[in-house]
C-alpha atoms as a PDB file:
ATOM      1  CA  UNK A   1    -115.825 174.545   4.132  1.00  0.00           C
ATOM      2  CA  UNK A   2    -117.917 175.213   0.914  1.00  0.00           C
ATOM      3  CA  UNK A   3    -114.599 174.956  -1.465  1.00  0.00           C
ATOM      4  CA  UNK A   4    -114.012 171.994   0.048  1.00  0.00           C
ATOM      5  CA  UNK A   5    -117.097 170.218  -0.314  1.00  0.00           C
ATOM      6  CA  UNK A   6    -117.412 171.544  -3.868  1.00  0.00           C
ATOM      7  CA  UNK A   7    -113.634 169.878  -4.282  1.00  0.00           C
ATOM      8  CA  UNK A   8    -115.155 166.666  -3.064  1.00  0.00           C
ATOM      9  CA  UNK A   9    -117.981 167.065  -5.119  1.00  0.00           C
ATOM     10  CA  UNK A  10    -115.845 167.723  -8.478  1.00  0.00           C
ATOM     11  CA  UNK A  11    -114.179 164.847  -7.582  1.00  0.00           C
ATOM     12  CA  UNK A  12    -116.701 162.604  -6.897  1.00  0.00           C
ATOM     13  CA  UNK A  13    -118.015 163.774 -10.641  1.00  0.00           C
ATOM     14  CA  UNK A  14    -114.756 162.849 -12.298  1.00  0.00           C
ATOM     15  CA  UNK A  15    -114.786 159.263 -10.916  1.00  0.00           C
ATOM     16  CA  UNK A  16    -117.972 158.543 -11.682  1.00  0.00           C
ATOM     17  CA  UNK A  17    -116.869 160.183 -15.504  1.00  0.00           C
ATOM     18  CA  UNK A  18    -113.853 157.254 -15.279  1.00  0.00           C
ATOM     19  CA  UNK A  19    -116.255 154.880 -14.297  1.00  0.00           C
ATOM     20  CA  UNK A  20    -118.654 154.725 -16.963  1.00  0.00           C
ATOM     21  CA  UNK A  21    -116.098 155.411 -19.593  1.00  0.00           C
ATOM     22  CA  UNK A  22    -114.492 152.159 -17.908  1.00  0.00           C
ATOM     23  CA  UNK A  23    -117.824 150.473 -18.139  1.00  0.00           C
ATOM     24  CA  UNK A  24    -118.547 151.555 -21.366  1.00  0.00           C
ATOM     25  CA  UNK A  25    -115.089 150.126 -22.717  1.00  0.00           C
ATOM     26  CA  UNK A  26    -115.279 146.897 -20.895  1.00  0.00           C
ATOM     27  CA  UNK A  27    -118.972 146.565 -22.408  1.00  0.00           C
ATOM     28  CA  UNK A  28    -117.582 147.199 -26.052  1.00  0.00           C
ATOM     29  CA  UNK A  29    -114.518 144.721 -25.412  1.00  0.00           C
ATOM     30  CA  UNK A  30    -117.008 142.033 -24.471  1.00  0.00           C
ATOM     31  CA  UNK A  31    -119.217 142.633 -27.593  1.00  0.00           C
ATOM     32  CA  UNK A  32    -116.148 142.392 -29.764  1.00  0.00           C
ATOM     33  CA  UNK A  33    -114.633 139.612 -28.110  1.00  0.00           C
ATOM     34  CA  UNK A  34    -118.351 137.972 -28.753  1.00  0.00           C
ATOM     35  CA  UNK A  35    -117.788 138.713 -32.445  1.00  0.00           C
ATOM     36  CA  UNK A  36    -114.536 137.440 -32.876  1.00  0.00           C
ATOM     37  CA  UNK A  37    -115.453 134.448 -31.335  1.00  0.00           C
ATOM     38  CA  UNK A  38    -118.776 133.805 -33.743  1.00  0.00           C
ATOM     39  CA  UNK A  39    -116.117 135.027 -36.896  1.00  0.00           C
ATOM     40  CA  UNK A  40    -113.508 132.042 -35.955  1.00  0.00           C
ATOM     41  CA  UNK A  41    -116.628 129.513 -34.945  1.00  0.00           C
ATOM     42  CA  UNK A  42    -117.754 130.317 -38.635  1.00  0.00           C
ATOM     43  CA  UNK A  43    -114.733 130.119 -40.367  1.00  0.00           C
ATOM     44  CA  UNK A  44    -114.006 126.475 -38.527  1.00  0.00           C
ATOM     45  CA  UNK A  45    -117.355 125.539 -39.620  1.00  0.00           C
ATOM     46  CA  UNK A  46    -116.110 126.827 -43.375  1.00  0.00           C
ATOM     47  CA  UNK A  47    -112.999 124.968 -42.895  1.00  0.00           C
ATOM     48  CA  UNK A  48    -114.667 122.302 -41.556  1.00  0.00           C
ATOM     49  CA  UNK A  49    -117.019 121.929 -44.725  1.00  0.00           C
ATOM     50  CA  UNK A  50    -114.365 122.473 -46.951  1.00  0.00           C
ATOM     51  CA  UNK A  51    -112.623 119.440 -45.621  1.00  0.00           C
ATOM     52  CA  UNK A  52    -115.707 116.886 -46.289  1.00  0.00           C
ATOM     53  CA  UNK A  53    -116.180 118.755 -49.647  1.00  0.00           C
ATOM     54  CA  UNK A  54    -112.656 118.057 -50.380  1.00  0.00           C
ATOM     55  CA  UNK A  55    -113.079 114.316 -48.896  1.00  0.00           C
ATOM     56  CA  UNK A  56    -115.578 113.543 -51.115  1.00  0.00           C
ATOM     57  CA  UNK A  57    -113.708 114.714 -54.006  1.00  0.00           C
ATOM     58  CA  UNK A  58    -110.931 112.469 -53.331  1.00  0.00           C
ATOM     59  CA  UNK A  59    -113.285 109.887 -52.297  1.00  0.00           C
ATOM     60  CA  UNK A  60    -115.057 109.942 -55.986  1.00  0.00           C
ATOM     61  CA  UNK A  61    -111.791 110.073 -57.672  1.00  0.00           C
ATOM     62  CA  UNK A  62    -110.841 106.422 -56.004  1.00  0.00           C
ATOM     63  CA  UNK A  63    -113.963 104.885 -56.226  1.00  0.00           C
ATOM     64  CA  UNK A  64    -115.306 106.272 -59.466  1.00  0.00           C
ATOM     65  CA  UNK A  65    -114.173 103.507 -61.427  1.00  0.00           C
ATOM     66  CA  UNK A  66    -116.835 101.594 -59.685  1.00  0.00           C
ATOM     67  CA  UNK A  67    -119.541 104.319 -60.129  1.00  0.00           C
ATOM     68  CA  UNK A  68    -119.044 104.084 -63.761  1.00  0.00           C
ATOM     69  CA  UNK A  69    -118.882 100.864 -64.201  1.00  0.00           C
ATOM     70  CA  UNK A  70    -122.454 100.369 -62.591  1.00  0.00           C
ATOM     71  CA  UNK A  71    -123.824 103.307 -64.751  1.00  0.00           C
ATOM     72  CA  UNK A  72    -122.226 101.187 -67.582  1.00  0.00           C
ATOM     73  CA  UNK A  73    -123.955  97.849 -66.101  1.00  0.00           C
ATOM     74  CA  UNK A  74    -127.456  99.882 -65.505  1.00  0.00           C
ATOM     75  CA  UNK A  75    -127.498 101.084 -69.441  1.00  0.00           C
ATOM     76  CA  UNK A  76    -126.059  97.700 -70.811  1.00  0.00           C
ATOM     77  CA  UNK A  77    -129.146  95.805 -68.655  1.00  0.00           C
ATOM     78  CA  UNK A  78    -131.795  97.988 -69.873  1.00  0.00           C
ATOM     79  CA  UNK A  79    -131.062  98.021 -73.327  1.00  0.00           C
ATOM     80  CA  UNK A  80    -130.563  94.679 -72.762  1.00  0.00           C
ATOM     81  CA  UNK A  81    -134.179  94.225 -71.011  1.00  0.00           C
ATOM     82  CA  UNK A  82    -135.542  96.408 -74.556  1.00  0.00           C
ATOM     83  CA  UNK A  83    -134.046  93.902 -77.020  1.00  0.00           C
ATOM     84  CA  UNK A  84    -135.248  90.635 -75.133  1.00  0.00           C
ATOM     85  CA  UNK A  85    -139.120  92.817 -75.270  1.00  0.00           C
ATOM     86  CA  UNK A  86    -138.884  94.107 -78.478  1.00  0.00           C
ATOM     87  CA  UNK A  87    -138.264  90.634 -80.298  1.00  0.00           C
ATOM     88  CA  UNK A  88    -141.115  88.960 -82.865  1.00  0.00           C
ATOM     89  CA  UNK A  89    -141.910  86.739 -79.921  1.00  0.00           C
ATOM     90  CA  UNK A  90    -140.563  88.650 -76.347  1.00  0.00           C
ATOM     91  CA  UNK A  91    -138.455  87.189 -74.214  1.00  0.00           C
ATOM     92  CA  UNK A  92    -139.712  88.180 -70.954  1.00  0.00           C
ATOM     93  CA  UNK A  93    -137.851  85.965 -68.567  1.00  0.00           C
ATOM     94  CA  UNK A  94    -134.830  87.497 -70.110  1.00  0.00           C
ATOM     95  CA  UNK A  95    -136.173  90.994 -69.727  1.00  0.00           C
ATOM     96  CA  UNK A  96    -136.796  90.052 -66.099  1.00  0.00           C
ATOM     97  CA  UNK A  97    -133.118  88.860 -65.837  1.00  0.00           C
ATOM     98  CA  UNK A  98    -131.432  92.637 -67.134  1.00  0.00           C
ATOM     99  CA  UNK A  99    -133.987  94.638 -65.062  1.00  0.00           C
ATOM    100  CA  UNK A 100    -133.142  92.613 -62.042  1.00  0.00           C
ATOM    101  CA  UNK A 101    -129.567  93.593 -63.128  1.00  0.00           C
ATOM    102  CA  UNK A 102    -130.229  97.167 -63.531  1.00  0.00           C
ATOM    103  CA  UNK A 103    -132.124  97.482 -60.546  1.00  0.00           C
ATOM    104  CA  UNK A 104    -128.891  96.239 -58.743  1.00  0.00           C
ATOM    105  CA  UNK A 105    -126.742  98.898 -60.609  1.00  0.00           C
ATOM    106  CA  UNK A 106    -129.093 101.975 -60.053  1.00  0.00           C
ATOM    107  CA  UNK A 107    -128.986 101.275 -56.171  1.00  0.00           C
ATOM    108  CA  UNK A 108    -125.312 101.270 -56.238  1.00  0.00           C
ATOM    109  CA  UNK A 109    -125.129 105.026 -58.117  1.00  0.00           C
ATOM    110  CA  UNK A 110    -127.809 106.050 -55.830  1.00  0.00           C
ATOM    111  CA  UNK A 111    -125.911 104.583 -52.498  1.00  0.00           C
ATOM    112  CA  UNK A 112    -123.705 107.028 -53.841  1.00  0.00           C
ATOM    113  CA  UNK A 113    -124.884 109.965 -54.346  1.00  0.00           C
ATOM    114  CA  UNK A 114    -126.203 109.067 -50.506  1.00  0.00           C
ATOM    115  CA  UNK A 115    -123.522 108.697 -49.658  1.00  0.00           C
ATOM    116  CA  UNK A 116    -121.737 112.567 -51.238  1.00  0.00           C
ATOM    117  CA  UNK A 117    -124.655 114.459 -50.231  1.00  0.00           C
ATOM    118  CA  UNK A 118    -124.596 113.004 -46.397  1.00  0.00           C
ATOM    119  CA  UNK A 119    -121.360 114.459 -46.086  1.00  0.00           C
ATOM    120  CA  UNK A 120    -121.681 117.795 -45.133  1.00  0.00           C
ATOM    121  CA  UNK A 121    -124.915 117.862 -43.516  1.00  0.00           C
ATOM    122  CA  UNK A 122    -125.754 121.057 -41.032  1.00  0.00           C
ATOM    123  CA  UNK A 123    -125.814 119.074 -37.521  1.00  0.00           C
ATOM    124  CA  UNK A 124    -122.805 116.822 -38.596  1.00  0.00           C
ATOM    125  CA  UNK A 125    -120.669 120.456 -38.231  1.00  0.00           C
ATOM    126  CA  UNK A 126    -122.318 120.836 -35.025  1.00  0.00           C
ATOM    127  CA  UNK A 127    -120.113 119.744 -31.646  1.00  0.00           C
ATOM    128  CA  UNK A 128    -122.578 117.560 -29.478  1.00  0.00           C
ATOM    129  CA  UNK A 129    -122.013 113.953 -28.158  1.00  0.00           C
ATOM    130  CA  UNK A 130    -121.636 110.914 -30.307  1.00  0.00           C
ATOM    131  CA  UNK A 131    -120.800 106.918 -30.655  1.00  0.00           C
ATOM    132  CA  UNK A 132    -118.008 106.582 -32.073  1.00  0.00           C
ATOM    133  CA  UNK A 133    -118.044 103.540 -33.174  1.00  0.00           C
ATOM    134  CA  UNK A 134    -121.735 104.000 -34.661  1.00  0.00           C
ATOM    135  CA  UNK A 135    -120.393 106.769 -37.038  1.00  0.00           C
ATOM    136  CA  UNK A 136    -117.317 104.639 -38.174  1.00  0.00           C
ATOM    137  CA  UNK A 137    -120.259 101.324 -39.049  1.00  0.00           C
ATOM    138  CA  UNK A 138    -122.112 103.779 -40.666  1.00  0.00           C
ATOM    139  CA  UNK A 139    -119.241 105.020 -43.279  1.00  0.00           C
ATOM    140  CA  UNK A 140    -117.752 101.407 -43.616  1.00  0.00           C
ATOM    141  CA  UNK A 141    -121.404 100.095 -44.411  1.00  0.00           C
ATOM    142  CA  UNK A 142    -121.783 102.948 -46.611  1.00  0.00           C
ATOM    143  CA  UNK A 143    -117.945 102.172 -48.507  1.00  0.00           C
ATOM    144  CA  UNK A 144    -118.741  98.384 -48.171  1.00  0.00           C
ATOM    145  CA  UNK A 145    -120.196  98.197 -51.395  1.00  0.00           C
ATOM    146  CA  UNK A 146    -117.032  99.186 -53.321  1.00  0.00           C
ATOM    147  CA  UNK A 147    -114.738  97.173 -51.340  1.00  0.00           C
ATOM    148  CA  UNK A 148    -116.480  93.920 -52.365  1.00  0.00           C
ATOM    149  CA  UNK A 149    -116.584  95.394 -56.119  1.00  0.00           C
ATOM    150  CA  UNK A 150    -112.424  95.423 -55.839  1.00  0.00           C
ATOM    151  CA  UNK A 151    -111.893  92.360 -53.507  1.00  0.00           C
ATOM    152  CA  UNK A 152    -111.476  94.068 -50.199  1.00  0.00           C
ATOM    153  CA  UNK A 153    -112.811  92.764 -47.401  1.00  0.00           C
ATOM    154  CA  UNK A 154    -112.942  95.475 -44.716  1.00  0.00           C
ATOM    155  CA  UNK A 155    -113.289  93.349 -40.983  1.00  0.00           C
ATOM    156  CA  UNK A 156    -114.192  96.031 -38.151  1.00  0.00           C
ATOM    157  CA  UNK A 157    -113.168  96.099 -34.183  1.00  0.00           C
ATOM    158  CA  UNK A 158    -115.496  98.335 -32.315  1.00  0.00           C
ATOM    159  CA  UNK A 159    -116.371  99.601 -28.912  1.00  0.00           C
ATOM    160  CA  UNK A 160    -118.623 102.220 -28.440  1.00  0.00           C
ATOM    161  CA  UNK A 161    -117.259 105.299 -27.088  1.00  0.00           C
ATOM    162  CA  UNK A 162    -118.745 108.294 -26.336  1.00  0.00           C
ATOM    163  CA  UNK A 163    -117.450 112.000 -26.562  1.00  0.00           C
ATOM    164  CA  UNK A 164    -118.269 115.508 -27.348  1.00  0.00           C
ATOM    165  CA  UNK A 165    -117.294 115.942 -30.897  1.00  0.00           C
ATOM    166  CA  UNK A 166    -117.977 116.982 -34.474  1.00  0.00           C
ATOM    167  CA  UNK A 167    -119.128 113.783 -36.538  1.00  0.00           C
ATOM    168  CA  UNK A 168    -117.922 115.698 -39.752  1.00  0.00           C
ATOM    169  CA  UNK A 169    -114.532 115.454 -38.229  1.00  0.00           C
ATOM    170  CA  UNK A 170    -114.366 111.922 -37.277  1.00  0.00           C
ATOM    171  CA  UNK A 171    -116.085 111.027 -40.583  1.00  0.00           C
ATOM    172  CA  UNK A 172    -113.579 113.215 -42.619  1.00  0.00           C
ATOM    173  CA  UNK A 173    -110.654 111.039 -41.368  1.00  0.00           C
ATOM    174  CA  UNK A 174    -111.911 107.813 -41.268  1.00  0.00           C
ATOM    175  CA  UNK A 175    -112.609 108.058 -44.942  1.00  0.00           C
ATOM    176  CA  UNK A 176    -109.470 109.421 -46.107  1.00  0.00           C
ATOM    177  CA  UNK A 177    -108.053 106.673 -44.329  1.00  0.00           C
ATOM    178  CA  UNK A 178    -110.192 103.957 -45.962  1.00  0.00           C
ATOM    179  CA  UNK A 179    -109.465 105.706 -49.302  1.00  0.00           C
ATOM    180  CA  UNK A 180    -105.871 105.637 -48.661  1.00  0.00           C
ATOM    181  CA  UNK A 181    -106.185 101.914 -47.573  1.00  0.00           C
ATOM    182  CA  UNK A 182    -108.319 100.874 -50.797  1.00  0.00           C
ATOM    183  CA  UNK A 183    -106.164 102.134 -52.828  1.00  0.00           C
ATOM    184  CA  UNK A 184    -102.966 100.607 -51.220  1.00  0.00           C
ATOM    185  CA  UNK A 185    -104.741  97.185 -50.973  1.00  0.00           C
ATOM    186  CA  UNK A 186    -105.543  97.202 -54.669  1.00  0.00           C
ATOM    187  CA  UNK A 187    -101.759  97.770 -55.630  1.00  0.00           C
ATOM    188  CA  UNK A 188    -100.988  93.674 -54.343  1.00  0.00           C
ATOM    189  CA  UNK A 189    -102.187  91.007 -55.448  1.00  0.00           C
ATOM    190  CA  UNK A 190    -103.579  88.068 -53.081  1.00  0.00           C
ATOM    191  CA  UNK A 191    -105.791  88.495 -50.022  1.00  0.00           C
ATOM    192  CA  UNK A 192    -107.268  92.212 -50.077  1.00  0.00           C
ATOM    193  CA  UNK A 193    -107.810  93.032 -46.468  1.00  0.00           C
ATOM    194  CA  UNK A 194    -108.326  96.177 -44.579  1.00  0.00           C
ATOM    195  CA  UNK A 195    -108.721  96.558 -40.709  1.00  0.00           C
ATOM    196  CA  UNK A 196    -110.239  99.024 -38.863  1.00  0.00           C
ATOM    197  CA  UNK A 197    -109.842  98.959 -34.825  1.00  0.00           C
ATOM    198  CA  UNK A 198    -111.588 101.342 -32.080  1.00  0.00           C
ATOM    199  CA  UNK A 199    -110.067 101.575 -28.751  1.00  0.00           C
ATOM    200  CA  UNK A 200    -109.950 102.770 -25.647  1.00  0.00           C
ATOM    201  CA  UNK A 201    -106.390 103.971 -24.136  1.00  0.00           C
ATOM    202  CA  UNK A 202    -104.355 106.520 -22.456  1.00  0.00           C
ATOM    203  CA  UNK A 203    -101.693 108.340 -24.709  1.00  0.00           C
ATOM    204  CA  UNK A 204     -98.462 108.489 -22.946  1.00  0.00           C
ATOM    205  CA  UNK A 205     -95.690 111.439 -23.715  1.00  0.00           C
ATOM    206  CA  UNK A 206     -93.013 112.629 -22.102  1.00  0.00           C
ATOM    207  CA  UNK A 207     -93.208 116.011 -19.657  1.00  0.00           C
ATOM    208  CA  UNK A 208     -97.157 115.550 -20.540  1.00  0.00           C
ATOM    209  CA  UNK A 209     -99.709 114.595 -18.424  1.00  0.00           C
ATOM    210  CA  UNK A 210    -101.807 111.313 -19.239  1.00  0.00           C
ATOM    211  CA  UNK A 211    -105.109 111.822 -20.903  1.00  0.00           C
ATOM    212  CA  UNK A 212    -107.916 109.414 -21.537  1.00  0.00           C
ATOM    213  CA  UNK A 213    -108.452 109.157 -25.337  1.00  0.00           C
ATOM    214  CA  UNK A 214    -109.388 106.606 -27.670  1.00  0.00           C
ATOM    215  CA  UNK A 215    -107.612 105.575 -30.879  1.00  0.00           C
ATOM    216  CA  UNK A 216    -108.678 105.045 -33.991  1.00  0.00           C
ATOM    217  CA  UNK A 217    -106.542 102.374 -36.474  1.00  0.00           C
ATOM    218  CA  UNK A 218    -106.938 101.788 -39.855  1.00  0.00           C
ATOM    219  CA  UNK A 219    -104.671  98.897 -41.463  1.00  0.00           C
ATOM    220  CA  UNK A 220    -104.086  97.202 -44.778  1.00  0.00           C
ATOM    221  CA  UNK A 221    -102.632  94.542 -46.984  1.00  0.00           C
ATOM    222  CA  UNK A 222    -100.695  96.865 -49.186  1.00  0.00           C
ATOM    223  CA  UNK A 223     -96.914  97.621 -49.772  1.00  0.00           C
ATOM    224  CA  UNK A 224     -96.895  99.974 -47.047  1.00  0.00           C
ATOM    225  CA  UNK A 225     -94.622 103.771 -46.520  1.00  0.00           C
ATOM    226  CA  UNK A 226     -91.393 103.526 -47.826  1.00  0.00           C
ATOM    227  CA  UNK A 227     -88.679 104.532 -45.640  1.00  0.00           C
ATOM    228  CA  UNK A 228     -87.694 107.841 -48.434  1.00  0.00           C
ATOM    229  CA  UNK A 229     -90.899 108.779 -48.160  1.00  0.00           C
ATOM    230  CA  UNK A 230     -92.225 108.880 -44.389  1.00  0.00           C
ATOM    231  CA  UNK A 231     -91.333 112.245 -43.515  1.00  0.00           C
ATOM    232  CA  UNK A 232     -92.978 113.865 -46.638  1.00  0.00           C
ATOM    233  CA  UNK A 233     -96.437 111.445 -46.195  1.00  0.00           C
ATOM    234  CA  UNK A 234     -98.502 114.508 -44.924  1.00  0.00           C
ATOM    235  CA  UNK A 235     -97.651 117.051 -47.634  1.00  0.00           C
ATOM    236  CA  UNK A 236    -100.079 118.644 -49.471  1.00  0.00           C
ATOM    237  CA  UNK A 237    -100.179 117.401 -53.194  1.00  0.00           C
ATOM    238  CA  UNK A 238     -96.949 114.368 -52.749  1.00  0.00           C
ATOM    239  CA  UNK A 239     -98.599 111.195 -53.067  1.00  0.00           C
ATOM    240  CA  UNK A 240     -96.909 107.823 -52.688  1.00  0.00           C
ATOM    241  CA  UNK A 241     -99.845 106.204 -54.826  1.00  0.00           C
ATOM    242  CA  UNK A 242     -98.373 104.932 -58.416  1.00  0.00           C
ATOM    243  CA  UNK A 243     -99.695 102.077 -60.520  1.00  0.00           C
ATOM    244  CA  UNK A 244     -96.991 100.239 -62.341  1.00  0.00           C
ATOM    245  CA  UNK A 245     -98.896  99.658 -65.356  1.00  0.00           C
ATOM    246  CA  UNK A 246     -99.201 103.095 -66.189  1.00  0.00           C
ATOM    247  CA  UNK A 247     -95.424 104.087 -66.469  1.00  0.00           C
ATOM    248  CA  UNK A 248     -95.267 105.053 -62.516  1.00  0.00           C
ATOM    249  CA  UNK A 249     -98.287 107.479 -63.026  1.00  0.00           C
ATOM    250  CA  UNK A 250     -99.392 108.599 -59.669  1.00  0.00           C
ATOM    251  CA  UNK A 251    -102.829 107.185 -58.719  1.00  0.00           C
ATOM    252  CA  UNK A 252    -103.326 109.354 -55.426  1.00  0.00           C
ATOM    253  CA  UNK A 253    -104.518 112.677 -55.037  1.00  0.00           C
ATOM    254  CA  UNK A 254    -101.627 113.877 -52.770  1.00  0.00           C
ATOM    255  CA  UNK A 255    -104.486 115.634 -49.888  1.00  0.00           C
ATOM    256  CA  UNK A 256    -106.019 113.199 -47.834  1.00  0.00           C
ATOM    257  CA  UNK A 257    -103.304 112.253 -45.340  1.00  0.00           C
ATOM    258  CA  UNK A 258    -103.187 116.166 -45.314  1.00  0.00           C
ATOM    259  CA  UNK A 259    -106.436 116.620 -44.685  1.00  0.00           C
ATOM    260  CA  UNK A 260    -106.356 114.001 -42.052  1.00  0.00           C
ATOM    261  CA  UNK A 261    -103.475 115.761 -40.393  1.00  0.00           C
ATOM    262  CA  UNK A 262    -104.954 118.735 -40.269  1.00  0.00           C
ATOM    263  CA  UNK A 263    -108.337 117.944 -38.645  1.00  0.00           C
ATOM    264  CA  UNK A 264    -106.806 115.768 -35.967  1.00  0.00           C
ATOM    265  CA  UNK A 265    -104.053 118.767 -35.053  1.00  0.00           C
ATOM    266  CA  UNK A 266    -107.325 120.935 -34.417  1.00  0.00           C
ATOM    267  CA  UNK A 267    -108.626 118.252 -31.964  1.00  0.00           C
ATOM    268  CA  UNK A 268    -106.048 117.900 -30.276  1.00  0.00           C
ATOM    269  CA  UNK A 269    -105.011 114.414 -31.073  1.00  0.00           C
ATOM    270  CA  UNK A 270    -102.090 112.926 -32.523  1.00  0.00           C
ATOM    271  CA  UNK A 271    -101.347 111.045 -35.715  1.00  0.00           C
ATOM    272  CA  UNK A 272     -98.884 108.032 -36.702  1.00  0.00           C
ATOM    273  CA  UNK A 273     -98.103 105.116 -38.880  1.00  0.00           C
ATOM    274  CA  UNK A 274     -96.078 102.211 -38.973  1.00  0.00           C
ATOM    275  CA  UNK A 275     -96.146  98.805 -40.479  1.00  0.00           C
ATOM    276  CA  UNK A 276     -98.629  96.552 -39.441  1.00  0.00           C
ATOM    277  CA  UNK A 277     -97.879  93.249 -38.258  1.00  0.00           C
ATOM    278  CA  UNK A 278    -100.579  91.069 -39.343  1.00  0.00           C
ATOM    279  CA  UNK A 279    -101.427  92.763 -42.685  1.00  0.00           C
ATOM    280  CA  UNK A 280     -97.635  93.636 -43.665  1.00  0.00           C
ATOM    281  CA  UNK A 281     -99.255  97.203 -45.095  1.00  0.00           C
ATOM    282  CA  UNK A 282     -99.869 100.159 -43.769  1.00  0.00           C
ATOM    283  CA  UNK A 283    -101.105 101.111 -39.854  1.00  0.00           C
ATOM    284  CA  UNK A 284    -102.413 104.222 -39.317  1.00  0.00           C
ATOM    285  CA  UNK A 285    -103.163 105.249 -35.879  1.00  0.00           C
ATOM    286  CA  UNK A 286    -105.212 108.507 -34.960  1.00  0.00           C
ATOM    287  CA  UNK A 287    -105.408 109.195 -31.348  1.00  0.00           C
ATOM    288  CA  UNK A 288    -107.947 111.916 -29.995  1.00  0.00           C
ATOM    289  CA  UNK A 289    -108.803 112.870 -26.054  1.00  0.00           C
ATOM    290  CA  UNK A 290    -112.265 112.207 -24.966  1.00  0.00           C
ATOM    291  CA  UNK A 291    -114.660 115.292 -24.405  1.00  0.00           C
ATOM    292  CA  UNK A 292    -117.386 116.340 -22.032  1.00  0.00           C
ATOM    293  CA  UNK A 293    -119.222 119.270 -23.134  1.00  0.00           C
ATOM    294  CA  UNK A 294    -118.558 121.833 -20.531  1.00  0.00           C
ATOM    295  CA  UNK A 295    -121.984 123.096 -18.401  1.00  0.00           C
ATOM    296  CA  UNK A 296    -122.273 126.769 -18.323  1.00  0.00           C
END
């Protein structure tokens, strides 16, 4: 009776020995598993800021012209403004005239560099619940000013939507897309026009269930995709972008509609184009689902 209650006993022991070795490897699976989940949040966060670092780069290289031309305006003015005060008997009202002009100028370089450094702010990387349709005013009143400077009138369709999203994200595309359609609408001549539409719809596929989404469209008055060059339009670097006068020199930087691509793939969504039938340029269409954030 005594062996056997020592055999009991021994293996009582060794299951308890199993048990907290099972424990103790379950515990260290869930603090990796924590880890590797804070490494890939960080590195989508670096991805993430890498893509409105690289946005803005592309953004400047479009719309620098127009940056330089109001530094050019806001030195012309005020050496203008020094002349007309500087003069045996000063011409203030004509002073007045270039500072008012100068003025002008230095809010447009400072709109700006607003504009670049708003970007990649900390809380736009953050996922929480946004407008939509707020964040896409915001950019186009924050673009707006360039537009005008080229001709382009940019006319805005909106409904507010509401979803659990990063605002870097939605920003990041919406300006590529603007970019893209700038510089399309500047390569015709006529009525410079861009559209940009926010909607609310289901996205149908085949052997998929529906979803409830929303779709974001950005149009233009350009020449549109050529037909030899839709299936390469979201490869890094190839750029459809030339300007005649130039000898064919490519105008484009070849990364946003990659960019674009890319960000919408990790949402979830799904991009396409096509001509539109109003503007006779481009129509992009970016649809994403609609999020809740999840309670715990």
């Amino acid at each position: 009776m005594y062996s056997i209650n020592l055999e009991i006993q021994n293996n009582s022991d060794v299951a308890n020995h199993i048990k907290e070795r099972v424990q103790k490897n379950v515990n260290d699976l869930s603090g990796t598993t924590d880890k590797v989940e804070k490494t890939i949040t960080e590195l989508l966060n670096w991805n993430r800021t890498l893509s409105g670092l690289a946005t803005i780069g592309i953004s400047s290289a479009v719309f620098g012209h127009e940056t330089e031309g109001s530094i050019t305006q806001l030195k012309g003015s005020v050496m203008a403004a020094k002349l007309a005060l500087s003069r045996k008997i000063p011409k203030v009202d004509d002073a007045i005239v270039e500072i008012e002009k100068a003025v002008k100028s230095s809010k447009r370089v400072a709109a700006w560099g607003a504009y670049a450094l708003t970007r990649v702010q900390r809380e736009k990387r953050n996922k929480k619940n946004v407008n939509i349709a707020k964040i896409i005013q915001s950019v186009v009143n924050e673009l707006e000013p360039a537009y005008k400077a080229a001709s382009i009138s940019i006319n805005t369709e909106l409904k507010d939507i509401y979803t659990y999203t990063f605002q870097m994200d939605i920003e990041t595309v919406l300006i590529n897309l603007l970019t893209n359609a700038y510089t399309a609408a500047t390569l015709k001549s006529g009525k410079r026009l861009i559209e940009v539409r926010l909607i609310e719809e289901d996205l149908k596929e085949p052997k998929k269930l529906i979803e409830n989404g929303y779709s974001l469209i950005v149009s233009d008055s350009g020449p549109g995709v050529s037909k030899e060059f839709e299936h390469r339009l979201f490869e890094p670097l190839f750029s459809t972008k030339v300007n005649p006068t130039q000898g064919s020199k490519s105008i484009g930087t070849g990364l946003g509609l990659t960019v674009v691509n890319s960000i919408v793939n990790d949402l979830n969504g799904n991009i396409s184009f096509d001509k539109d039938p109003v503007l006779k340029g481009a129509r992009f269409k970016i649809w994403l689902p609609k999020e809740r954030k999840q309670r715990n």
